[in-house]
C-alpha atoms as a PDB file:
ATOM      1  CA  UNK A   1      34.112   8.181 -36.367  1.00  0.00           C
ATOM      2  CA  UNK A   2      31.592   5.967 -37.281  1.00  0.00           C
ATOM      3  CA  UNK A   3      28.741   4.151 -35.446  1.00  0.00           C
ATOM      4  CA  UNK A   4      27.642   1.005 -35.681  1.00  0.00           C
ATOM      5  CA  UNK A   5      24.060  -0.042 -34.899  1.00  0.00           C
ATOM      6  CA  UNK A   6      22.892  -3.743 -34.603  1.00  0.00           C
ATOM      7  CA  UNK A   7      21.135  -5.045 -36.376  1.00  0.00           C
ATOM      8  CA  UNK A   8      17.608  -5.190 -34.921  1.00  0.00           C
ATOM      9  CA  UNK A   9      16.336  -7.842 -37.494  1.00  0.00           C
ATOM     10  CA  UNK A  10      14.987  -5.305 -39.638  1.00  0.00           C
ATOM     11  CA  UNK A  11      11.501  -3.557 -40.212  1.00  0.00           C
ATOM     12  CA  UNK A  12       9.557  -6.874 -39.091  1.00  0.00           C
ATOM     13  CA  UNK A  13      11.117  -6.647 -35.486  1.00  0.00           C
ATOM     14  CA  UNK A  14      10.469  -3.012 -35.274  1.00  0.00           C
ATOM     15  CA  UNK A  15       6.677  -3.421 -36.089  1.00  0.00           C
ATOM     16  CA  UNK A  16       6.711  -5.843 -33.532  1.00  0.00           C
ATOM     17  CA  UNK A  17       7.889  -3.578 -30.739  1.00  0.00           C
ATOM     18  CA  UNK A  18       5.440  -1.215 -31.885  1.00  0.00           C
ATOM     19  CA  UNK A  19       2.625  -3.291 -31.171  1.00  0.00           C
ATOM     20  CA  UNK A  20       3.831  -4.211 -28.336  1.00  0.00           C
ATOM     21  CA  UNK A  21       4.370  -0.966 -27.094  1.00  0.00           C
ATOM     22  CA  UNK A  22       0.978   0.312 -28.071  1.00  0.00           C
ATOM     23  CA  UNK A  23      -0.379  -3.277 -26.536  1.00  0.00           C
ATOM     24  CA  UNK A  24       1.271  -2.137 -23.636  1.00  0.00           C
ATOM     25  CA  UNK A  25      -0.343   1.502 -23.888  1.00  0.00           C
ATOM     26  CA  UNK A  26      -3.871   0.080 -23.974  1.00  0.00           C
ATOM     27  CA  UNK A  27      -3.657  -2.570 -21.173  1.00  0.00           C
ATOM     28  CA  UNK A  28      -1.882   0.874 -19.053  1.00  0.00           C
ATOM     29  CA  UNK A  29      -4.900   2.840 -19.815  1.00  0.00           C
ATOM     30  CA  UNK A  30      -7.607   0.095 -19.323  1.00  0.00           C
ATOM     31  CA  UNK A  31      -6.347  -0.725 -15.718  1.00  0.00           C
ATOM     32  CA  UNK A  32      -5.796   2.712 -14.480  1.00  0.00           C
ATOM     33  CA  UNK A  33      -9.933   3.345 -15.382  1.00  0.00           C
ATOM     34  CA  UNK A  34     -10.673   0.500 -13.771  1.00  0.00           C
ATOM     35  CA  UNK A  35      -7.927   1.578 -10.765  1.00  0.00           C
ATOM     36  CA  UNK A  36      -9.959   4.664 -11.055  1.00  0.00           C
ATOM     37  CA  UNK A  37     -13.314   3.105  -9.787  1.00  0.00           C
ATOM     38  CA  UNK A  38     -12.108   1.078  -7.240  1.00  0.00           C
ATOM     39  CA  UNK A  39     -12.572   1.412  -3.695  1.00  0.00           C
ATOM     40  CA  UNK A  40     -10.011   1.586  -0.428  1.00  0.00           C
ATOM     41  CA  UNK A  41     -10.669   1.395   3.069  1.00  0.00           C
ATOM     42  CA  UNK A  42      -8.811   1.745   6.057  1.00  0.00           C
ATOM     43  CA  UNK A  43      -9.673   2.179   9.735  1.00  0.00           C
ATOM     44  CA  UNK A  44      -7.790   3.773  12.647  1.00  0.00           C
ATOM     45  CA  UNK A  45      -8.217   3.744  16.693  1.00  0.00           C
ATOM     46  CA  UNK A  46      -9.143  -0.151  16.729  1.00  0.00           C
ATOM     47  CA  UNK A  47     -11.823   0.416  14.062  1.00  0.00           C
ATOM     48  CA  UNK A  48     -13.496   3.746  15.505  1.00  0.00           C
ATOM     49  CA  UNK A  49     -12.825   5.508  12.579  1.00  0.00           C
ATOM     50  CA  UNK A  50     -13.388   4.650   9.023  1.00  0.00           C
ATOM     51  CA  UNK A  51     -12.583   6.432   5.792  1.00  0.00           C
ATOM     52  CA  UNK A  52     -13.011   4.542   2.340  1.00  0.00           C
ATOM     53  CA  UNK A  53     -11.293   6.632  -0.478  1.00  0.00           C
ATOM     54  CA  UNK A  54     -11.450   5.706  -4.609  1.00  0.00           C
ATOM     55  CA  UNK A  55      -9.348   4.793  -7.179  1.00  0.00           C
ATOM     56  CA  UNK A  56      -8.577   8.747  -7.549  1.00  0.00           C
ATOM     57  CA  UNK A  57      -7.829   9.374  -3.781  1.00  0.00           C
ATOM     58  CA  UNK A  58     -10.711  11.415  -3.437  1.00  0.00           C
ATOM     59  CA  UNK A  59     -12.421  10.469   0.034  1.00  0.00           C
ATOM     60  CA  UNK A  60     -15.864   8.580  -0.353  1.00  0.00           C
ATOM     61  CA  UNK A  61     -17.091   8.256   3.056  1.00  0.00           C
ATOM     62  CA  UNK A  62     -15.886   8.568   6.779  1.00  0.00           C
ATOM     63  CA  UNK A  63     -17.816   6.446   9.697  1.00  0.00           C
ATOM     64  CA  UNK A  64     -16.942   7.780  12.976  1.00  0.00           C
ATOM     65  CA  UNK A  65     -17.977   5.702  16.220  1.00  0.00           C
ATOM     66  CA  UNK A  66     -20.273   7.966  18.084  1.00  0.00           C
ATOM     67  CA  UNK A  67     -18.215   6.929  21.322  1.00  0.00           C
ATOM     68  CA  UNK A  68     -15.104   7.881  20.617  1.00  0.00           C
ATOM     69  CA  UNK A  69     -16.066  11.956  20.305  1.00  0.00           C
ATOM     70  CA  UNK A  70     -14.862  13.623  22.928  1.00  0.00           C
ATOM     71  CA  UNK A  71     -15.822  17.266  22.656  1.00  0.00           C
ATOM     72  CA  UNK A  72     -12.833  18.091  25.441  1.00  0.00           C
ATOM     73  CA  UNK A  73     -10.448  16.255  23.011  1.00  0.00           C
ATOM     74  CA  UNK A  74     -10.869  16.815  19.464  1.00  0.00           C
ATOM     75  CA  UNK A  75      -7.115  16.646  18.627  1.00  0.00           C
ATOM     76  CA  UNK A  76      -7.257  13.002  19.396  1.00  0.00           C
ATOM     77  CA  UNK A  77     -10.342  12.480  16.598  1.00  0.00           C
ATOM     78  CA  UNK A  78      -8.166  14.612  13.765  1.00  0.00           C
ATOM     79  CA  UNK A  79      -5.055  12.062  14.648  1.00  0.00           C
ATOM     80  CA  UNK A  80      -7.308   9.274  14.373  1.00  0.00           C
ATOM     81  CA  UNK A  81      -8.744  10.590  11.363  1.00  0.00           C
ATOM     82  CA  UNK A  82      -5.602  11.575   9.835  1.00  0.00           C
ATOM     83  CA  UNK A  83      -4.024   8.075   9.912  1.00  0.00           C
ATOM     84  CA  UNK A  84      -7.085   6.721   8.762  1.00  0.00           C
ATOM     85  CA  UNK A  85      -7.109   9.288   5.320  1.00  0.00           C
ATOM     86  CA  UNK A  86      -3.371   8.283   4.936  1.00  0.00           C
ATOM     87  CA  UNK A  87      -3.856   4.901   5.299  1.00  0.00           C
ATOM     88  CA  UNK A  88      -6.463   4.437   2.647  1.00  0.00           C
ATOM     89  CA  UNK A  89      -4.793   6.901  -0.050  1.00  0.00           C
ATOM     90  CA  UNK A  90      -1.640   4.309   0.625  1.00  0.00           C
ATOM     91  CA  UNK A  91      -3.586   1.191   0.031  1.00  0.00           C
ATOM     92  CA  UNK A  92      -4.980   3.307  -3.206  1.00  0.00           C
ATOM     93  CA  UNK A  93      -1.212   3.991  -4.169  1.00  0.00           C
ATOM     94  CA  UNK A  94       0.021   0.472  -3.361  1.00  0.00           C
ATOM     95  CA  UNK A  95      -2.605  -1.381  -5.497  1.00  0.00           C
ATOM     96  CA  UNK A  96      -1.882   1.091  -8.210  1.00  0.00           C
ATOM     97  CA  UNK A  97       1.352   0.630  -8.645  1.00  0.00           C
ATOM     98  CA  UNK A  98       1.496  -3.274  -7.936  1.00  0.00           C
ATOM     99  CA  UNK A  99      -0.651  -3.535 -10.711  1.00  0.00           C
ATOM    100  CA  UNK A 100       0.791  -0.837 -13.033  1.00  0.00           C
ATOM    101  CA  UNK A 101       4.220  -3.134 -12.256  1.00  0.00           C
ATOM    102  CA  UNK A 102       2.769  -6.249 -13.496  1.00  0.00           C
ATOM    103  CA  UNK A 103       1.530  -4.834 -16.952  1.00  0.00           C
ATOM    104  CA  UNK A 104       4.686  -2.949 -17.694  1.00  0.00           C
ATOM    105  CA  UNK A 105       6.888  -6.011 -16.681  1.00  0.00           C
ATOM    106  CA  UNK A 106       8.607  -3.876 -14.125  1.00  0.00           C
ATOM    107  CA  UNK A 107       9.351  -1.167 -16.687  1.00  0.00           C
ATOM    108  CA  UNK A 108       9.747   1.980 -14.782  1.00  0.00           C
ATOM    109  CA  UNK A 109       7.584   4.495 -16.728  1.00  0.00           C
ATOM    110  CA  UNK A 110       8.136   7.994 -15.355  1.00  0.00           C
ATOM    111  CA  UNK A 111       4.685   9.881 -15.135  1.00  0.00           C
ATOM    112  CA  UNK A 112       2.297   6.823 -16.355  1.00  0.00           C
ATOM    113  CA  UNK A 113       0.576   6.389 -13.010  1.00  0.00           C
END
């Protein structure tokens, strides 16, 4: 049995896709170290608690309001706390992606970002 292939247009097209593809590669690489640097915040418990996390997820700073600690309830604080972390880690993810999404035309890339 034999296979046909199309006919792609030749070497020229195939160039073409290359550098597009490595285009592609570049502008990928570029915005995830600039993702990388950027900053997300997020608060929790009507602003009481506030945790700002980079590009990385790695936690840069949490701002608790002196009022809300409660020595007799520090499970309340960690929930607080906890949505707060999540919160800003999503907004990291979210941007990350969105962005990601509109350099790769919607291309799902498996393991890029």
């Amino acid at each position: 049995m034999k296979v046909r292939i199309p006919n792609s247009g030749g070497p020229g097209n195939m160039n073409q896709m290359l550098k597009q593809a490595q285009k592609m590669q570049e502008d990928m690489a570029n915005l995830q170290a600039d993702l990388e640097t950027r900053e997300y915040s997020a608060t929790s418990g009507g602003g009481a608690i506030s945790v700002t996390v980079d590009g990385k997820h790695l936690i840069k700073s949490v701002k608790i309001d002196p009022e809300i600690v409660d020595p007799d309830d520090t499970e309340m604080l960690e929930d607080l706390l906890t949505v707060a972390v999540n919160e800003a880690i999503g907004n990291a993810i979210k941007n990350s992606e969105e962005e990601m999404s509109a350099v790769t035309g919607g291309l799902n890339l498996p393991g890029m970002f």
